[in-house]
C-alpha atoms as a PDB file:
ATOM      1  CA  UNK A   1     -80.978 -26.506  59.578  1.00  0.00           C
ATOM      2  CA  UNK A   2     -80.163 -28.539  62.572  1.00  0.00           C
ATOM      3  CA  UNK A   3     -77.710 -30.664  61.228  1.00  0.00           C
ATOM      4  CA  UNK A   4     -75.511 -28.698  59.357  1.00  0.00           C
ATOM      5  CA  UNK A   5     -75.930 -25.268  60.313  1.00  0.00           C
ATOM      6  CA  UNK A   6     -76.487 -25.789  63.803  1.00  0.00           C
ATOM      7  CA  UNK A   7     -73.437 -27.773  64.022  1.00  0.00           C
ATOM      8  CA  UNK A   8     -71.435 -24.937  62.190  1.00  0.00           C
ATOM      9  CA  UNK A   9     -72.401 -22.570  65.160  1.00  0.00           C
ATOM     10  CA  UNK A  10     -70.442 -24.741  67.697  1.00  0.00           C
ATOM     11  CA  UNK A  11     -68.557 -24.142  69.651  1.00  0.00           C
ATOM     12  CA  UNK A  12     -69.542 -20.482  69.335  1.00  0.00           C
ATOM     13  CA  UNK A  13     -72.690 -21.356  70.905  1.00  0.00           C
ATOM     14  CA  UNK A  14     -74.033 -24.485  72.831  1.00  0.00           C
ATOM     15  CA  UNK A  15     -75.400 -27.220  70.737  1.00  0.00           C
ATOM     16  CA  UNK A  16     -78.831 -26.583  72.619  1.00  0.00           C
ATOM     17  CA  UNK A  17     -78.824 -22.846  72.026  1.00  0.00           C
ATOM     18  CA  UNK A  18     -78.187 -23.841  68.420  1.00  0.00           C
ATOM     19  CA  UNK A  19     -80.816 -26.346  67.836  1.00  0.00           C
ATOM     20  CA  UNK A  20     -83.163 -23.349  69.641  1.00  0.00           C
ATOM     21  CA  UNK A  21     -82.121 -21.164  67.284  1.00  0.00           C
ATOM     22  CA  UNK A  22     -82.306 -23.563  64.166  1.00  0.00           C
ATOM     23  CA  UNK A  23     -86.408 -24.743  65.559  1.00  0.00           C
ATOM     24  CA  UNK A  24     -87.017 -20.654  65.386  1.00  0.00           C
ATOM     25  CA  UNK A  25     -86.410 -20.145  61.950  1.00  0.00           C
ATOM     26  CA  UNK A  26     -88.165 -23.182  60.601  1.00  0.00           C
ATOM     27  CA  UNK A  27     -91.059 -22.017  62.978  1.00  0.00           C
ATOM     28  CA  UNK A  28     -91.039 -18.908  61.367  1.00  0.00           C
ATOM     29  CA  UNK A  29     -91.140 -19.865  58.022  1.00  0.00           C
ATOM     30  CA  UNK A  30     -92.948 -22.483  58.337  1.00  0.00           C
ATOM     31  CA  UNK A  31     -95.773 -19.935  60.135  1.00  0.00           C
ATOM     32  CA  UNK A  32     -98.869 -19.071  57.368  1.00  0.00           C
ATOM     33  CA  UNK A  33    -100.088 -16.437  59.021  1.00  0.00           C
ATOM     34  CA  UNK A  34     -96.562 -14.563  58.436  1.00  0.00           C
ATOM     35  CA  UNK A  35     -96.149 -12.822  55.092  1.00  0.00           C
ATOM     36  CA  UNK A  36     -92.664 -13.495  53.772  1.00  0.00           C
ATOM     37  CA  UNK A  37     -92.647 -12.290  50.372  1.00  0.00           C
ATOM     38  CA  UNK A  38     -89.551 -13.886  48.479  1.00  0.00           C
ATOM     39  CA  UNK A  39     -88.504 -11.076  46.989  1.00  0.00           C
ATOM     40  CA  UNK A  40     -87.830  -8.771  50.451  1.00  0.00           C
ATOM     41  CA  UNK A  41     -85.958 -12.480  51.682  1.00  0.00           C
ATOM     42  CA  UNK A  42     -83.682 -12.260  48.883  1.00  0.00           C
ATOM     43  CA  UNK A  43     -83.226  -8.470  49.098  1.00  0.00           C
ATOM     44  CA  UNK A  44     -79.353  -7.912  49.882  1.00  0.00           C
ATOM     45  CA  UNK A  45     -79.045 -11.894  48.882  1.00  0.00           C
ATOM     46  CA  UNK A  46     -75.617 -11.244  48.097  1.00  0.00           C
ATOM     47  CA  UNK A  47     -73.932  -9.376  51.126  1.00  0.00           C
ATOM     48  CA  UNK A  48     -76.338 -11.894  52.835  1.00  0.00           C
ATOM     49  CA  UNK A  49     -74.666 -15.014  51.434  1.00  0.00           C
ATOM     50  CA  UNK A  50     -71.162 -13.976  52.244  1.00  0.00           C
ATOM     51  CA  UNK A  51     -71.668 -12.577  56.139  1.00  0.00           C
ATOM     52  CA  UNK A  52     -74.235 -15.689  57.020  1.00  0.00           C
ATOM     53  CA  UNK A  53     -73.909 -18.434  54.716  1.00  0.00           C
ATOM     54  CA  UNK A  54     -70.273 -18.553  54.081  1.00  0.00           C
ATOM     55  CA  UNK A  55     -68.501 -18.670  57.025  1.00  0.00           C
ATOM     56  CA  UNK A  56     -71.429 -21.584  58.081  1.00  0.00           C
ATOM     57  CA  UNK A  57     -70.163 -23.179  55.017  1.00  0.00           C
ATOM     58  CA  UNK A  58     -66.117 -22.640  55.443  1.00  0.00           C
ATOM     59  CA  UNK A  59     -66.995 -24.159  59.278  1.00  0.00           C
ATOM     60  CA  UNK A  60     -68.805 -26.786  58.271  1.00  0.00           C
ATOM     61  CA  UNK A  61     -66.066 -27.983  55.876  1.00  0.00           C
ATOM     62  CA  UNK A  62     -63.069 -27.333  58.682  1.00  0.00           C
ATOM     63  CA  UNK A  63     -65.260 -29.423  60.895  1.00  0.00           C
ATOM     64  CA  UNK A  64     -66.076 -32.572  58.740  1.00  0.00           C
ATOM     65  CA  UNK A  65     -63.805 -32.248  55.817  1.00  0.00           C
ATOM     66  CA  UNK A  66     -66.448 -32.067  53.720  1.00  0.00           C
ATOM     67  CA  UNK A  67     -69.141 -29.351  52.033  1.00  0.00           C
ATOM     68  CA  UNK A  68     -72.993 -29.583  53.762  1.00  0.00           C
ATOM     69  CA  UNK A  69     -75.047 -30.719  51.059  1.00  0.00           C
ATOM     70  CA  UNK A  70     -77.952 -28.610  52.165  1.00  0.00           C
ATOM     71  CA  UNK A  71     -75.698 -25.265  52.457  1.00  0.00           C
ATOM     72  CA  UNK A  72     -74.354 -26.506  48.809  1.00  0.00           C
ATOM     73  CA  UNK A  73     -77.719 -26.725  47.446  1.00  0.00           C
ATOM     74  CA  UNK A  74     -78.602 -23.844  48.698  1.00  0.00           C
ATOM     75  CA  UNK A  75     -75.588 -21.686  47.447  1.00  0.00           C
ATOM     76  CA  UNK A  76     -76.269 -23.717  43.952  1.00  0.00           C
ATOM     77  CA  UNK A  77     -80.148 -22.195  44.088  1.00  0.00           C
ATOM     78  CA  UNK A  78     -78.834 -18.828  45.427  1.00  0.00           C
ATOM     79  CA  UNK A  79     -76.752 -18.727  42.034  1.00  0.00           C
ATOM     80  CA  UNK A  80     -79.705 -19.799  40.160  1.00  0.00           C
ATOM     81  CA  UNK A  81     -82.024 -17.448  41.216  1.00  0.00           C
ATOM     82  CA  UNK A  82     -79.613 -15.016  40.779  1.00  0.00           C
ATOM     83  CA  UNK A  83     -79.213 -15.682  36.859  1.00  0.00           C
ATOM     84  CA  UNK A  84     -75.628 -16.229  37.626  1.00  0.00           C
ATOM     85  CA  UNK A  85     -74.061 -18.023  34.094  1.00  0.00           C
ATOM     86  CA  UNK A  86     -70.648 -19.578  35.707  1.00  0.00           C
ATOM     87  CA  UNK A  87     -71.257 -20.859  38.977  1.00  0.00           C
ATOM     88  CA  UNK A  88     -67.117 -21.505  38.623  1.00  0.00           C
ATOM     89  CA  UNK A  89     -66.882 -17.736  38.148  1.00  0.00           C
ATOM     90  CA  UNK A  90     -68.813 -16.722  40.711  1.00  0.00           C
ATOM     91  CA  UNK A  91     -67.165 -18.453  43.181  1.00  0.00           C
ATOM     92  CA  UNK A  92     -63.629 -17.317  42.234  1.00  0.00           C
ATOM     93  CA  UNK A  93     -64.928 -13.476  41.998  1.00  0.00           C
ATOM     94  CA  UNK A  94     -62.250 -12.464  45.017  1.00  0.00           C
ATOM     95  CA  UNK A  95     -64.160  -8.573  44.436  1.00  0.00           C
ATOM     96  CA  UNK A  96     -67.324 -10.207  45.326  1.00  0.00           C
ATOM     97  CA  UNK A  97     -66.597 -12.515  48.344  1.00  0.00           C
ATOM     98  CA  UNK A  98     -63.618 -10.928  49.569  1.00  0.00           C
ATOM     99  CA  UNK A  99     -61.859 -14.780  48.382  1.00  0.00           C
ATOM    100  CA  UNK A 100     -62.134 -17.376  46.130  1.00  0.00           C
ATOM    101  CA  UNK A 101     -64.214 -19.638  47.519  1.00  0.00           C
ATOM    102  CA  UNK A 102     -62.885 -22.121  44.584  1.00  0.00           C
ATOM    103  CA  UNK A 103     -60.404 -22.483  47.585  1.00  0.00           C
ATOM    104  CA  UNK A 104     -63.011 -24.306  49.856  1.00  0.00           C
ATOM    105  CA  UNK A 105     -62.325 -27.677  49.089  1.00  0.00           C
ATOM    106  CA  UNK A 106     -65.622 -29.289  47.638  1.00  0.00           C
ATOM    107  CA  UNK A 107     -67.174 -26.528  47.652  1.00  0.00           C
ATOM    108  CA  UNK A 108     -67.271 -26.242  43.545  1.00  0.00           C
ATOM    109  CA  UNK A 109     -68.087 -29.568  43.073  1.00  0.00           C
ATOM    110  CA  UNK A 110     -71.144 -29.392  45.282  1.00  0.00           C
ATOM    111  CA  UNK A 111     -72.429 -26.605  43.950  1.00  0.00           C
ATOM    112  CA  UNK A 112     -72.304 -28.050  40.454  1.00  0.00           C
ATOM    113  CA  UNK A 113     -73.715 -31.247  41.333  1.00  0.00           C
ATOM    114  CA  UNK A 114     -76.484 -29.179  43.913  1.00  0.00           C
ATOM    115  CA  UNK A 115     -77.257 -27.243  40.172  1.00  0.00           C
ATOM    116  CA  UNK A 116     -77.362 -30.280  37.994  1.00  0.00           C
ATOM    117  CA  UNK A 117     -80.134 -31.409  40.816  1.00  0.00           C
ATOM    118  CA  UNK A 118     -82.247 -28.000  40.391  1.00  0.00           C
ATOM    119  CA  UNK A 119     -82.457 -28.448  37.060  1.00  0.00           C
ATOM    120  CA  UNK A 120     -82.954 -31.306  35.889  1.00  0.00           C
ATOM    121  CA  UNK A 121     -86.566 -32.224  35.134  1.00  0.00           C
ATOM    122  CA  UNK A 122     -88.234 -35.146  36.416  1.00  0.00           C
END
Protein backbone atom coordinates (compact mmCIF):
# COMPACT_ATOMS: atom_id res chain seq x y z
CA UNK A 1 0.00 0.00 0.00
CA UNK A 2 2.55 2.59 0.75
CA UNK A 3 5.00 1.74 -1.62
CA UNK A 4 3.39 1.19 -4.67
CA UNK A 5 0.12 2.66 -4.53
CA UNK A 6 0.95 5.55 -2.61
CA UNK A 7 3.62 6.37 -4.95
CA UNK A 8 1.13 5.98 -7.96
CA UNK A 9 -0.98 8.87 -6.37
CA UNK A 10 1.91 11.40 -6.81
CA UNK A 11 2.05 13.96 -7.89
CA UNK A 12 -1.75 14.11 -7.75
CA UNK A 13 -1.46 14.29 -4.15
CA UNK A 14 1.49 14.93 -1.65
CA UNK A 15 3.51 11.97 -0.72
CA UNK A 16 2.33 12.66 3.00
CA UNK A 17 -1.34 12.91 2.11
CA UNK A 18 -0.71 9.61 0.34
CA UNK A 19 0.99 7.65 2.95
CA UNK A 20 -2.22 9.14 5.24
CA UNK A 21 -4.38 7.80 3.02
CA UNK A 22 -2.54 4.37 2.43
CA UNK A 23 -2.20 4.00 6.89
CA UNK A 24 -6.30 4.50 6.67
CA UNK A 25 -7.10 1.67 4.73
CA UNK A 26 -4.78 -0.81 6.34
CA UNK A 27 -6.28 0.63 9.67
CA UNK A 28 -9.48 -0.18 8.50
CA UNK A 29 -9.03 -3.48 7.49
CA UNK A 30 -6.90 -4.36 9.71
CA UNK A 31 -9.79 -3.14 12.52
CA UNK A 32 -11.73 -6.54 14.14
CA UNK A 33 -14.34 -4.88 15.41
CA UNK A 34 -15.37 -3.82 11.66
CA UNK A 35 -17.39 -6.38 9.71
CA UNK A 36 -16.09 -6.54 6.16
CA UNK A 37 -17.70 -9.39 4.65
CA UNK A 38 -15.67 -10.41 1.40
CA UNK A 39 -18.32 -10.82 -0.61
CA UNK A 40 -19.92 -6.93 -0.31
CA UNK A 41 -15.74 -5.96 -0.90
CA UNK A 42 -15.77 -7.70 -4.07
CA UNK A 43 -19.28 -6.54 -5.06
CA UNK A 44 -18.79 -4.39 -8.38
CA UNK A 45 -15.02 -6.04 -8.35
CA UNK A 46 -14.92 -5.46 -11.87
CA UNK A 47 -15.91 -1.71 -12.58
CA UNK A 48 -13.84 -1.50 -9.31
CA UNK A 49 -10.63 -2.87 -10.82
CA UNK A 50 -10.68 -0.72 -13.88
CA UNK A 51 -11.62 2.97 -12.19
CA UNK A 52 -9.13 2.25 -8.98
CA UNK A 53 -6.72 -0.33 -9.67
CA UNK A 54 -5.82 0.30 -13.20
CA UNK A 55 -4.89 3.57 -13.67
CA UNK A 56 -2.65 2.92 -10.10
CA UNK A 57 -1.22 0.21 -12.14
CA UNK A 58 -0.71 2.09 -15.75
CA UNK A 59 1.05 4.99 -13.23
CA UNK A 60 3.01 2.89 -11.51
CA UNK A 61 4.50 1.37 -14.70
CA UNK A 62 4.97 5.10 -16.48
CA UNK A 63 6.75 5.94 -13.28
CA UNK A 64 9.29 3.02 -12.81
CA UNK A 65 9.14 1.19 -16.04
CA UNK A 66 8.05 -1.60 -14.46
CA UNK A 67 4.57 -3.48 -13.12
CA UNK A 68 4.10 -3.26 -8.92
CA UNK A 69 4.34 -6.68 -7.88
CA UNK A 70 1.76 -6.21 -5.19
CA UNK A 71 -0.88 -4.46 -7.71
CA UNK A 72 0.15 -7.61 -10.10
CA UNK A 73 -0.63 -10.05 -7.51
CA UNK A 74 -3.44 -8.59 -6.74
CA UNK A 75 -4.96 -8.25 -10.33
CA UNK A 76 -3.64 -12.12 -10.68
CA UNK A 77 -6.01 -12.99 -7.37
CA UNK A 78 -8.76 -10.60 -8.64
CA UNK A 79 -8.81 -12.98 -11.83
CA UNK A 80 -8.74 -15.93 -9.67
CA UNK A 81 -11.41 -15.26 -7.57
CA UNK A 82 -13.23 -14.32 -10.35
CA UNK A 83 -13.02 -17.91 -12.08
CA UNK A 84 -11.53 -16.11 -14.96
CA UNK A 85 -9.90 -19.19 -17.41
CA UNK A 86 -7.37 -16.88 -19.63
CA UNK A 87 -5.85 -14.36 -17.61
CA UNK A 88 -4.28 -13.41 -21.40
CA UNK A 89 -7.92 -12.97 -22.45
CA UNK A 90 -9.01 -11.06 -19.90
CA UNK A 91 -6.62 -8.61 -20.16
CA UNK A 92 -6.99 -8.03 -23.93
CA UNK A 93 -11.03 -7.87 -23.51
CA UNK A 94 -10.96 -3.98 -24.98
CA UNK A 95 -15.24 -4.34 -24.14
CA UNK A 96 -14.30 -4.95 -20.64
CA UNK A 97 -11.51 -2.43 -19.76
CA UNK A 98 -12.16 0.05 -22.28
CA UNK A 99 -8.19 -1.26 -23.66
CA UNK A 100 -6.06 -3.96 -23.81
CA UNK A 101 -4.20 -3.88 -21.00
CA UNK A 102 -1.88 -6.64 -22.89
CA UNK A 103 -0.54 -3.13 -23.94
CA UNK A 104 0.89 -2.32 -20.40
CA UNK A 105 4.20 -3.50 -20.72
CA UNK A 106 4.76 -6.30 -17.99
CA UNK A 107 1.74 -6.23 -17.06
CA UNK A 108 0.89 -9.96 -18.57
CA UNK A 109 3.83 -11.38 -17.43
CA UNK A 110 3.22 -10.36 -13.85
CA UNK A 111 0.06 -11.42 -13.67
CA UNK A 112 1.01 -14.89 -14.85
CA UNK A 113 3.86 -15.24 -12.68
CA UNK A 114 1.56 -13.39 -9.55
CA UNK A 115 -0.99 -16.66 -10.60
CA UNK A 116 1.61 -19.34 -10.80
CA UNK A 117 2.41 -17.94 -7.01
CA UNK A 118 -1.43 -18.32 -5.84
CA UNK A 119 -1.49 -21.54 -6.84
CA UNK A 120 0.98 -23.39 -6.33
CA UNK A 121 0.90 -25.51 -3.17
CA UNK A 122 3.48 -25.52 -0.66
Amino acid sequence: MLQEIAYSLLPSISLEEANEFGIKVLDRFSNPFIEHQWQSITLNYTSKMKLRNIPLIKRYQERFNRIAPCMALGFAAYILYMKMEDPGAVLADTALWGEDLRQINGLEYSIGEAIKELTSEK
